[in-house]
C-alpha atoms as a PDB file:
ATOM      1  CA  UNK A   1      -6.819   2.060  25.351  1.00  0.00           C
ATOM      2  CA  UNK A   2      -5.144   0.468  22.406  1.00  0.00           C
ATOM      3  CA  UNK A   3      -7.518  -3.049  20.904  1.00  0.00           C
ATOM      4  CA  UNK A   4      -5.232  -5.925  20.503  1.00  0.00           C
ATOM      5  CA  UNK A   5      -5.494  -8.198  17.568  1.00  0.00           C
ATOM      6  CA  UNK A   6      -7.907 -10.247  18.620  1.00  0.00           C
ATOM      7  CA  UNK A   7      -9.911  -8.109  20.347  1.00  0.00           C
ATOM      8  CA  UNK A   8     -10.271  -5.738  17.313  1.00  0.00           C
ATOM      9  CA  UNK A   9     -10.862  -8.860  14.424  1.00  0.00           C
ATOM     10  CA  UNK A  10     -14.087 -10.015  17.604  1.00  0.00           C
ATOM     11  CA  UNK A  11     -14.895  -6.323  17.872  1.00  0.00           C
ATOM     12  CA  UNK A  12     -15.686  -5.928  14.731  1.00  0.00           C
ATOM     13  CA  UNK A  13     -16.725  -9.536  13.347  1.00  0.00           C
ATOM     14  CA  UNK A  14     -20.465  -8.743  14.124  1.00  0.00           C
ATOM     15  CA  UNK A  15     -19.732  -4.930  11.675  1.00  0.00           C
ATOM     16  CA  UNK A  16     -18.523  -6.373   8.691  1.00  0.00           C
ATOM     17  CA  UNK A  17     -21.488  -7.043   6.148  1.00  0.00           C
ATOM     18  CA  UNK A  18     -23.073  -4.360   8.024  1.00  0.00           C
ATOM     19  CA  UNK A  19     -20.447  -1.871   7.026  1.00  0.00           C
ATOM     20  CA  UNK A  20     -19.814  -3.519   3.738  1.00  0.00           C
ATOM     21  CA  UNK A  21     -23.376  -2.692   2.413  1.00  0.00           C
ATOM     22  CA  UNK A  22     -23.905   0.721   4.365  1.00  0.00           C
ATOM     23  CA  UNK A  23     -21.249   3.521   5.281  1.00  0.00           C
ATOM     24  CA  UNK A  24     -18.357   1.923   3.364  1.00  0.00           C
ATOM     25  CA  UNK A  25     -20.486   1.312   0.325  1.00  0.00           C
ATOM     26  CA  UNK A  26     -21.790   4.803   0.767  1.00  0.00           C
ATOM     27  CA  UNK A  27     -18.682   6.444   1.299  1.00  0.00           C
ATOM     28  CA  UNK A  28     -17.429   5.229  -2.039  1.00  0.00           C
ATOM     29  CA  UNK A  29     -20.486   5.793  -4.072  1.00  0.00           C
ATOM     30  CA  UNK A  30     -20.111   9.526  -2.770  1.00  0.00           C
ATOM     31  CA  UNK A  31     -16.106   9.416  -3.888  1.00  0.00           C
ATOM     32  CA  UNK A  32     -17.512   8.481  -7.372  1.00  0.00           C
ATOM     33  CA  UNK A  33     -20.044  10.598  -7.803  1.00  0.00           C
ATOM     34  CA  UNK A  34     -17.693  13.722  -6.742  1.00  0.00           C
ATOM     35  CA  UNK A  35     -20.116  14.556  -4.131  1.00  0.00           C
ATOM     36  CA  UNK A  36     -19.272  18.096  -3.128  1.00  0.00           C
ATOM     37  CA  UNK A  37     -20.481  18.383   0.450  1.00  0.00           C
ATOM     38  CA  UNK A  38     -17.023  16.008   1.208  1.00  0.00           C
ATOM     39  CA  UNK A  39     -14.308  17.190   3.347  1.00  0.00           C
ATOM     40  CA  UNK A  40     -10.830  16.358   1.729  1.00  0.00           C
ATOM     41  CA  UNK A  41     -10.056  13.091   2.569  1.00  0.00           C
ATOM     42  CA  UNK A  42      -6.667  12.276   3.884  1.00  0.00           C
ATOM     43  CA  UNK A  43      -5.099   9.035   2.089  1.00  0.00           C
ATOM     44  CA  UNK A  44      -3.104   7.017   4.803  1.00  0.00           C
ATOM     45  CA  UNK A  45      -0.657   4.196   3.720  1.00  0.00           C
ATOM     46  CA  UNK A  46       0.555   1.211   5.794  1.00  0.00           C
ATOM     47  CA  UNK A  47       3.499  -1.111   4.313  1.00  0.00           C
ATOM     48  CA  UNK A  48       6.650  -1.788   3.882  1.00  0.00           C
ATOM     49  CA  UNK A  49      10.172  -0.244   2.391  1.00  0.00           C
ATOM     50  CA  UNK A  50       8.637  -0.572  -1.425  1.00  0.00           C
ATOM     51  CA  UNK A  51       6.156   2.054  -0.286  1.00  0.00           C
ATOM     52  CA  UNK A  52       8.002   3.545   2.320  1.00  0.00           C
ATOM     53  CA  UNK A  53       9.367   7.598   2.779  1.00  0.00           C
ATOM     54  CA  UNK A  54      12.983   7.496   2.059  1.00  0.00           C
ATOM     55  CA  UNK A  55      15.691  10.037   3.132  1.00  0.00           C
ATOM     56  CA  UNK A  56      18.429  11.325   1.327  1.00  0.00           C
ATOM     57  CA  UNK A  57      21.036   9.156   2.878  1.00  0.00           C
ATOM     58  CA  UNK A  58      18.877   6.329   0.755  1.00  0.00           C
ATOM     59  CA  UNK A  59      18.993   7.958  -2.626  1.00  0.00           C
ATOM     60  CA  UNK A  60      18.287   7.038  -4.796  1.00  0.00           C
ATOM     61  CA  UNK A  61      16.013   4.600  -3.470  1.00  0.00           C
ATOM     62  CA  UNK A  62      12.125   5.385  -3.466  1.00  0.00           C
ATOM     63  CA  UNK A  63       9.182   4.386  -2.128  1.00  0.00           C
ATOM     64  CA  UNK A  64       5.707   4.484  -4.528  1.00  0.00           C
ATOM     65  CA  UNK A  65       4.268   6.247  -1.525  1.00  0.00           C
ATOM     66  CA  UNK A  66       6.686   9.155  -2.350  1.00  0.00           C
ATOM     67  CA  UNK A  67       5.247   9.582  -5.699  1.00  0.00           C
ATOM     68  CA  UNK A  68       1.335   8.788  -5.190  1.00  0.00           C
ATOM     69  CA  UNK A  69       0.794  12.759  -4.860  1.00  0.00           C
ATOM     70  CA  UNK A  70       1.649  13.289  -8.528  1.00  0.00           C
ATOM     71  CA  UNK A  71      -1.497  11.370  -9.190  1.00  0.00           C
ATOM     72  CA  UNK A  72      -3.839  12.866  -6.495  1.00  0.00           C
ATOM     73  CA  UNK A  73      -5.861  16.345  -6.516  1.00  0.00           C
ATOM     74  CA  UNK A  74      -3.959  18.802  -4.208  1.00  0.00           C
ATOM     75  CA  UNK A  75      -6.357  18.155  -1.805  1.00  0.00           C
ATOM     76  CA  UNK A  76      -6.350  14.931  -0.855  1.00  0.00           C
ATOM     77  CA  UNK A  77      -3.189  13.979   1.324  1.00  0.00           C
ATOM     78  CA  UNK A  78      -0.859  11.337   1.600  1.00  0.00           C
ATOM     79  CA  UNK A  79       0.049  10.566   5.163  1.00  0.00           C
ATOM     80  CA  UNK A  80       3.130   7.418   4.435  1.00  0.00           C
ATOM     81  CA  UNK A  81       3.447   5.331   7.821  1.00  0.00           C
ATOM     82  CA  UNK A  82       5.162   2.747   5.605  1.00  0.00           C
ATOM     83  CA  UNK A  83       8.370   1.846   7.406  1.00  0.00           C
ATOM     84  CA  UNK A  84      11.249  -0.743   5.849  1.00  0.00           C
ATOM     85  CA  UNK A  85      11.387  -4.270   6.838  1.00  0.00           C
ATOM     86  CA  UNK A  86       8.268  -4.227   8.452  1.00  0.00           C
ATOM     87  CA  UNK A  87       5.192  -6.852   8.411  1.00  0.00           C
ATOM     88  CA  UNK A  88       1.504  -7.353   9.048  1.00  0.00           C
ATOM     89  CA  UNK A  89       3.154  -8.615  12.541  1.00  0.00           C
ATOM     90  CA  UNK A  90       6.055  -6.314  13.202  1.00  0.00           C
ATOM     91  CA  UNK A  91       3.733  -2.980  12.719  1.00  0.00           C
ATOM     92  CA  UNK A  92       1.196  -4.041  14.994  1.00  0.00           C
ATOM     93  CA  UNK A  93       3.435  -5.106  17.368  1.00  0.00           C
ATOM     94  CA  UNK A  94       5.058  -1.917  17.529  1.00  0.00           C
ATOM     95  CA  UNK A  95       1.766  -0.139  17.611  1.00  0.00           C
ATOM     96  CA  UNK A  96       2.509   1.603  14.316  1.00  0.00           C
ATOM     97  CA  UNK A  97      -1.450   1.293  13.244  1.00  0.00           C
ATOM     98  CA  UNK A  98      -2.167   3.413  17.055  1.00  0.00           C
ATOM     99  CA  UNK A  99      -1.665   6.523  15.741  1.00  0.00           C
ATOM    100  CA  UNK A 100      -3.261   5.749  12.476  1.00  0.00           C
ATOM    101  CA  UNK A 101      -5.991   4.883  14.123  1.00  0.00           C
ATOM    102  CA  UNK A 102      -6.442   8.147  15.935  1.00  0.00           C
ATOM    103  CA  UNK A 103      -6.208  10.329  12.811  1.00  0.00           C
ATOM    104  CA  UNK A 104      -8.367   8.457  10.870  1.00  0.00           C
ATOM    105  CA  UNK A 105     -11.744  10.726  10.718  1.00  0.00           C
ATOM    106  CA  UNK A 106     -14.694   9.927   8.550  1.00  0.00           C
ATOM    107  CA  UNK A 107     -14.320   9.449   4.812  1.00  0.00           C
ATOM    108  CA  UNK A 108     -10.466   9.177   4.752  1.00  0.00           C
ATOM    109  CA  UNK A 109      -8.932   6.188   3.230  1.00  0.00           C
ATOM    110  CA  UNK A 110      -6.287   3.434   5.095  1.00  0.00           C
ATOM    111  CA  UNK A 111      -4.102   1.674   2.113  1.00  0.00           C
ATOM    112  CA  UNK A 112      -2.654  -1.212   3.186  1.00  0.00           C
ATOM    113  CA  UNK A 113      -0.137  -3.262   1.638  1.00  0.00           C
ATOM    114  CA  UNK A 114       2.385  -5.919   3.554  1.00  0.00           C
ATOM    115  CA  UNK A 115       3.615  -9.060   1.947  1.00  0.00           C
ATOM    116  CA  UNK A 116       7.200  -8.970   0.990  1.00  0.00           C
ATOM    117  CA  UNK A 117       8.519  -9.288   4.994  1.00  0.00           C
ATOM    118  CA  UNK A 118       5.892 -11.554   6.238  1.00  0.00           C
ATOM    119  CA  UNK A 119       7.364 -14.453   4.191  1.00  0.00           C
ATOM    120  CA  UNK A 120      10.642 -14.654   6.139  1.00  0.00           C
ATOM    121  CA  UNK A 121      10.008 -17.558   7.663  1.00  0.00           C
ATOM    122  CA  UNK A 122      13.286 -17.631  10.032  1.00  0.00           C
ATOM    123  CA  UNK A 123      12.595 -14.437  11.848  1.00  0.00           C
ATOM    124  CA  UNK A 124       9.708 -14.952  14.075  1.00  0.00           C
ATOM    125  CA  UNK A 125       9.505 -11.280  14.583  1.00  0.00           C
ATOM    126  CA  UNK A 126       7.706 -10.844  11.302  1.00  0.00           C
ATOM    127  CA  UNK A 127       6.634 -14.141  10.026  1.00  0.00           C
ATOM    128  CA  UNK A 128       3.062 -14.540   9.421  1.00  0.00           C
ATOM    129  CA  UNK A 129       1.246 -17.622   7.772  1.00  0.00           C
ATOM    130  CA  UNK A 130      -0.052 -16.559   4.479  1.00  0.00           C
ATOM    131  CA  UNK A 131      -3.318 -18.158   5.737  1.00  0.00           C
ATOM    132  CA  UNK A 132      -3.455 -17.675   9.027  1.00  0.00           C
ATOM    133  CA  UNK A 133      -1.750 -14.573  11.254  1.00  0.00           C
ATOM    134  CA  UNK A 134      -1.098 -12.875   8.087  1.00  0.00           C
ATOM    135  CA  UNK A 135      -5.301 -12.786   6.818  1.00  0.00           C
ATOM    136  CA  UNK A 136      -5.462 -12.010  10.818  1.00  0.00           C
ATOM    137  CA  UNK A 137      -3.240  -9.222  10.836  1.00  0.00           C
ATOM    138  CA  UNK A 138      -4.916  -7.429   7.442  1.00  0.00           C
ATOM    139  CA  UNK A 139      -8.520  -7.637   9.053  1.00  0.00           C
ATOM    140  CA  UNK A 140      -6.696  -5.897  12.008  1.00  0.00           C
ATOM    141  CA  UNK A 141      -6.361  -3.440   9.737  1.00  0.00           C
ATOM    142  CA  UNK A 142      -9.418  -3.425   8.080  1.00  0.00           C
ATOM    143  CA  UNK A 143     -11.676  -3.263  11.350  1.00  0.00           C
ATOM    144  CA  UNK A 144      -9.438  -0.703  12.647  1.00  0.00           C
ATOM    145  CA  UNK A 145     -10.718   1.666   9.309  1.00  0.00           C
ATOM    146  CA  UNK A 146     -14.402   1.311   9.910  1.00  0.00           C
ATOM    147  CA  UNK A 147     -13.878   1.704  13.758  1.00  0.00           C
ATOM    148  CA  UNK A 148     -13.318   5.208  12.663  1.00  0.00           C
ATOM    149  CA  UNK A 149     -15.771   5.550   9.481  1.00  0.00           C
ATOM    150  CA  UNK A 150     -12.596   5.495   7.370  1.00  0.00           C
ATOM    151  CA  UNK A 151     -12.340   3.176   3.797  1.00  0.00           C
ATOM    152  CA  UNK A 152     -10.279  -0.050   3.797  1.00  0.00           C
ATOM    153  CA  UNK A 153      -8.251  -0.767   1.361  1.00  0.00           C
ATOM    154  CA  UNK A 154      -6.146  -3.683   0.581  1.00  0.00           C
ATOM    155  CA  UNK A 155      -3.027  -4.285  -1.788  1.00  0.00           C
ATOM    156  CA  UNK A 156      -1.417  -6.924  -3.320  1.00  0.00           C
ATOM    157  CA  UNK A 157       2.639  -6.561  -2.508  1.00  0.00           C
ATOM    158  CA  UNK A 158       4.279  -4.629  -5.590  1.00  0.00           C
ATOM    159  CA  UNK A 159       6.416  -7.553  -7.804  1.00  0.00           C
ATOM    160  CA  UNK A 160       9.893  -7.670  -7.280  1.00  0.00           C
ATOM    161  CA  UNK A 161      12.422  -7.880 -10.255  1.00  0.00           C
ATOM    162  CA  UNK A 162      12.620 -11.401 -11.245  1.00  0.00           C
ATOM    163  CA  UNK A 163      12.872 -13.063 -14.538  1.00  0.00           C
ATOM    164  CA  UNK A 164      13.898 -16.504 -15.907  1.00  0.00           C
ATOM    165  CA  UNK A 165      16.238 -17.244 -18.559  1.00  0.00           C
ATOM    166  CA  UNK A 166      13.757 -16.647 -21.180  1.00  0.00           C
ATOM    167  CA  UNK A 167      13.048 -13.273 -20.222  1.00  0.00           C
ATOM    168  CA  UNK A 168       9.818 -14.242 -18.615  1.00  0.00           C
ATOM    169  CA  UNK A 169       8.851 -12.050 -15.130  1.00  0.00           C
ATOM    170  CA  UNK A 170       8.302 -14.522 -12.226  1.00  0.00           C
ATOM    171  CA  UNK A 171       6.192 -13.905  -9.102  1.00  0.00           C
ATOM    172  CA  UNK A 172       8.101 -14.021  -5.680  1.00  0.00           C
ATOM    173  CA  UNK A 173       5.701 -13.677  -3.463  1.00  0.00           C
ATOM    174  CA  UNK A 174       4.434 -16.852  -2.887  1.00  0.00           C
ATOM    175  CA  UNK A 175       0.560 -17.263  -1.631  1.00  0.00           C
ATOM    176  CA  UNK A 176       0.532 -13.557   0.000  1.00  0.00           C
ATOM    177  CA  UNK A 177      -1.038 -12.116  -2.646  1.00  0.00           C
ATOM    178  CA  UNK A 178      -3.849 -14.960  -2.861  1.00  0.00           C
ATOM    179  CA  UNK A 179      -4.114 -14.670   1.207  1.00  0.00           C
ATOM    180  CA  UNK A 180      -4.587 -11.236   0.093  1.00  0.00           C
ATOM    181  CA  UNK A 181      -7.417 -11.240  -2.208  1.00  0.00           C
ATOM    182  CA  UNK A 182      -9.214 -14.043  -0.030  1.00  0.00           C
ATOM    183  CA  UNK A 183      -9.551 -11.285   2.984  1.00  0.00           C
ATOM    184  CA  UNK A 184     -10.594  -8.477   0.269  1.00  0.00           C
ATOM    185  CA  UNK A 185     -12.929 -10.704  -1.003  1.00  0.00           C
ATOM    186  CA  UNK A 186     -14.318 -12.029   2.387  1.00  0.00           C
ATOM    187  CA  UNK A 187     -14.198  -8.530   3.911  1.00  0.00           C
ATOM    188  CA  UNK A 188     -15.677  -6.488   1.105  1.00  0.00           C
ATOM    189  CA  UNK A 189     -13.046  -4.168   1.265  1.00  0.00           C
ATOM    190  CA  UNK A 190     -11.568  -2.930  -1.988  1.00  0.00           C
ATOM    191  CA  UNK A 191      -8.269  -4.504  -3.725  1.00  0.00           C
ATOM    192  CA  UNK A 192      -5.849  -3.494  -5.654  1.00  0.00           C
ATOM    193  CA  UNK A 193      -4.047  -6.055  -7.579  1.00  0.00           C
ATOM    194  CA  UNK A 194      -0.243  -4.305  -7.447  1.00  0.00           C
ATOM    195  CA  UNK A 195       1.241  -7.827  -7.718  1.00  0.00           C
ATOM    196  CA  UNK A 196      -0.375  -8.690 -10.748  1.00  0.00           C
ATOM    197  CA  UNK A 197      -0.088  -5.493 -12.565  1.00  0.00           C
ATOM    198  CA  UNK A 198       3.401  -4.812 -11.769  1.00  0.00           C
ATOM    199  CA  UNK A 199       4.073  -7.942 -12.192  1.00  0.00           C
ATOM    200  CA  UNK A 200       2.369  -6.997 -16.259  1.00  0.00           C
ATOM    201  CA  UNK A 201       4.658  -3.746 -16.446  1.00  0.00           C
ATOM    202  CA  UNK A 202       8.181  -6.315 -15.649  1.00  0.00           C
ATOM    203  CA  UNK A 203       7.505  -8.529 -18.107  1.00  0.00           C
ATOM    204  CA  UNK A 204       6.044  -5.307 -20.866  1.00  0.00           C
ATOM    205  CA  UNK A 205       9.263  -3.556 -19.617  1.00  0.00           C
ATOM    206  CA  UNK A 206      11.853  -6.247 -19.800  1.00  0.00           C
ATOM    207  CA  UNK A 207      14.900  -7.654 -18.247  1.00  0.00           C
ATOM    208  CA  UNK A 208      17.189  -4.575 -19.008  1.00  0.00           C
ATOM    209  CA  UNK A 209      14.274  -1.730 -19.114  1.00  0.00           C
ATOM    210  CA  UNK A 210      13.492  -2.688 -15.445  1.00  0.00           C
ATOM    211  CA  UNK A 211      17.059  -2.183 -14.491  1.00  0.00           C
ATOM    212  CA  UNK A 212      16.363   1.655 -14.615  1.00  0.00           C
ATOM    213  CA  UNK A 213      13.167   1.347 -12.717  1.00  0.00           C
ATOM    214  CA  UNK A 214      14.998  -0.297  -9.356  1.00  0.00           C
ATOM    215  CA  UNK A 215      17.625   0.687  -7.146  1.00  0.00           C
ATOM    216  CA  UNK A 216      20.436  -0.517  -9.873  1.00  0.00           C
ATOM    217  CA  UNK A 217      23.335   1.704  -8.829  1.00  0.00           C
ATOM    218  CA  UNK A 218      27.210   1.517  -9.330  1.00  0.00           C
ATOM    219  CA  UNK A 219      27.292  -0.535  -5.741  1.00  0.00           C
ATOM    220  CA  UNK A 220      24.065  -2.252  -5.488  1.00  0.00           C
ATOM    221  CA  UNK A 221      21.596  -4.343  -7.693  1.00  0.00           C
ATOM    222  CA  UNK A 222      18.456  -4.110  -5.617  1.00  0.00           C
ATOM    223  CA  UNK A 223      15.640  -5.965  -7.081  1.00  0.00           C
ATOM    224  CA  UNK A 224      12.757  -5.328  -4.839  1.00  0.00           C
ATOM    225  CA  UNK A 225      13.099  -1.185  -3.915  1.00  0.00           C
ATOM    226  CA  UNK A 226      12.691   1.308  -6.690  1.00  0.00           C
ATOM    227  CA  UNK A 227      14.569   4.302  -7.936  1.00  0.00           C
ATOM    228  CA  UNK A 228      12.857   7.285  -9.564  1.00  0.00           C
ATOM    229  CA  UNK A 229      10.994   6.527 -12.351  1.00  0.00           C
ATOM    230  CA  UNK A 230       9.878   2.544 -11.081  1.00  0.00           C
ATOM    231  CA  UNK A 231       8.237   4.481  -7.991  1.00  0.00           C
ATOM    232  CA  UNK A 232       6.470   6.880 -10.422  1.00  0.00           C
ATOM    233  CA  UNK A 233       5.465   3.639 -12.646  1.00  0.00           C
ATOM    234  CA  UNK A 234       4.038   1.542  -9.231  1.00  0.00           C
ATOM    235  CA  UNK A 235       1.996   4.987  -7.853  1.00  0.00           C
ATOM    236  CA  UNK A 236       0.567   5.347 -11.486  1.00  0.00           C
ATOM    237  CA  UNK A 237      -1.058   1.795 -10.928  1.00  0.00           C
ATOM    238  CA  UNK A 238      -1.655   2.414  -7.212  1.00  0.00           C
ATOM    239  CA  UNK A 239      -3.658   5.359  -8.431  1.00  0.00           C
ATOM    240  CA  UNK A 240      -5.566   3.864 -11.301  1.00  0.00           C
ATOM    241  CA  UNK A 241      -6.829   1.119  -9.374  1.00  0.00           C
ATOM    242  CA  UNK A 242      -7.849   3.417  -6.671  1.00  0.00           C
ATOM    243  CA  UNK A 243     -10.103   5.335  -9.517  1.00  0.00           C
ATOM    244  CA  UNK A 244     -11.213   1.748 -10.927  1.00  0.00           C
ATOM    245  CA  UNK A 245     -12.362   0.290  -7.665  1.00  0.00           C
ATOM    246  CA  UNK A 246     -14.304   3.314  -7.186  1.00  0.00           C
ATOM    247  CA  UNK A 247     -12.015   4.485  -3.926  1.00  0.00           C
ATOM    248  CA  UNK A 248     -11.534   7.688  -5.284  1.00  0.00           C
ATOM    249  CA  UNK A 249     -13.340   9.978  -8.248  1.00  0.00           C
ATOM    250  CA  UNK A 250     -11.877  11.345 -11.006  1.00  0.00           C
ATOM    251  CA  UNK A 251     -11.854  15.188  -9.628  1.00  0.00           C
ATOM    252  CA  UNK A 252      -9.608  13.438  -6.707  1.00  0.00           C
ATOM    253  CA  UNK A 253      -7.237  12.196  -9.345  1.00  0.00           C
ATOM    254  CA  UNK A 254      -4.660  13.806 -12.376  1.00  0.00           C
ATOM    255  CA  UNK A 255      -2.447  13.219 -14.318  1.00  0.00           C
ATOM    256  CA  UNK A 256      -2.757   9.952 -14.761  1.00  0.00           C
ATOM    257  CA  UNK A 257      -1.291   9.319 -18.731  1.00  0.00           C
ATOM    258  CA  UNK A 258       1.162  11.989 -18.175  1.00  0.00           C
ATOM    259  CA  UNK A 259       4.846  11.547 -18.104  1.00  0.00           C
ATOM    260  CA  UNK A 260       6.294  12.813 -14.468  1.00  0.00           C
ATOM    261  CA  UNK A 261       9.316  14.019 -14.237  1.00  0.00           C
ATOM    262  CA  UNK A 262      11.824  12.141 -12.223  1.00  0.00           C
ATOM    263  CA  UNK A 263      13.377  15.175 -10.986  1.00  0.00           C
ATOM    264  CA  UNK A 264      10.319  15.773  -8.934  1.00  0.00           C
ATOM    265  CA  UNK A 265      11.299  13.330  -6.401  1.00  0.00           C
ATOM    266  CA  UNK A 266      12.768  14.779  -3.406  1.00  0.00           C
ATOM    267  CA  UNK A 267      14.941  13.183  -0.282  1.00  0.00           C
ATOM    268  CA  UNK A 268      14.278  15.172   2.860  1.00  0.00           C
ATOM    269  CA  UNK A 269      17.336  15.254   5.439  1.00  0.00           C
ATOM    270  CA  UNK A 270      17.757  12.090   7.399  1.00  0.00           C
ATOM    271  CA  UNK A 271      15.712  11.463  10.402  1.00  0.00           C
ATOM    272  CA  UNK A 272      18.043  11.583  13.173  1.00  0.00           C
ATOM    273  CA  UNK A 273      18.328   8.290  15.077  1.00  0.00           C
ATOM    274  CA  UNK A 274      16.352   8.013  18.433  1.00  0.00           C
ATOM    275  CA  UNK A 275      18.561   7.990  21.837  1.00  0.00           C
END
């Protein structure tokens, strides 16, 4: 029987500190200190199409969920249920955290990151307040983890390509990212900043740099999805703020300063499209 929202943020109100101070806290302190007696852990990601597997009818388009391996040991996985245009409110709704949910086993880790599609205010499908469904939807999310002895983890929506006359990078995203940080905070669940360090790596990179990091092609000039080497870039700081925040040890990490080829992105075949 699948929890609904609310039943799942009640469920699990009571669990929080509770959680916060003894199995998740423990299960990261182990992570750290490399304990051996771990099963490999299974790394599951919930977003949206900046994270998102694409196919090779969408190259060269990229998701940073496509390149977090690079960064990982081989033997902890990447399972990408990041799907384009969806929300905090359009995934649930669809029951795309279900089988999450069911896979999730002891010690794994649930990324989540949603922001970009929950601001479109005119499409009541995914809207979600910044400070109300939207911090509602997360600790979904986040109860739905330690239901299952699995590690929360939120992130702050990746930056999109944005910068004023001047050449300065300017956020997009509104109060997301604060809404964000508020239910990290409040939740004691781990965060990584994406939207402020990306936001760091624009403005380092520059207006014309950055063109070579999105989906800048002879026919489009996509400022939010990433070719190649900007989805290479955004897992790089995915990954080092999973090793700063103590999510993952260094033995589950590599690579890290190392320059990754962009060849080694791959497009599977296209999914064929449901009846």
């Amino acid at each position: 029987m699948t929890l609904g929202r609310r039943e799942a943020v009640a469920a699990g109100a009571g669990m929080v500190l509770a959680l916060a101070a003894g199995p998740a806290a423990a299960r990261t302190e182990d992570a750290a200190t490399g304990s051996s007696s771990r099963r490999p852990r299974t790394l599951f990601i919930a977003g949206d199409s900046t994270a998102a597997q694409k196919y090779a009818d969408a190259a060269p388009e990229t998701g940073w969920g496509m390149a977090l391996p690079f960064f990982l040991h081989r033997e902890t996985t990447v399972s990408n249920h990041a799907v384009n245009g969806r929300s905090t409110k359009s995934f649930l709704d669809e029951g795309r955290l279900d089988p999450i949910t069911a896979a999730l086993r002891p010690g794994d880790v649930l990324l989540v990151q949603f922001g970009h599609n929950d601001s479109k205010s005119t499409d009541p499908a995914r809207y979600a307040d910044p400070w109300g469904a939207y911090q509602d939807n997360l600790r979904v999310f986040v109860e739905a983890a330690r239901s299952r002895g699995a590690l929360p983890v939120i992130a702050t929506s990746v930056e999109r390509r944005r910068f004023d006359a001047a050449g300065t990078a300017q956020r997009s995203l509104g109060e997301y990212p604060a809404a964000a940080r508020a239910v990290a905070a409040a939740s004691a669940v781990p965060l990584l900043d994406i939207e402020a360090l990306s936001l760091e790596l624009w403005q380092r990179l520059g207006p014309e740099a950055t063109k070579t990091y999105f989906n800048w092609t002879a026919t489009e000039q996509d400022n939010t999805h990433f070719n190649p080497p900007g989805a290479i870039e955004v897992a790089r700081l995915v990954a080092r703020e999973l090793l700063r925040t103590r999510v993952l040890a260094p033995r589950e990490t590599r690579r890290l300063d190392d320059d990754i080829p962009t060849d080694r992105i791959t497009w599977p075949p296209a999914v064929p499209s449901a009846p």
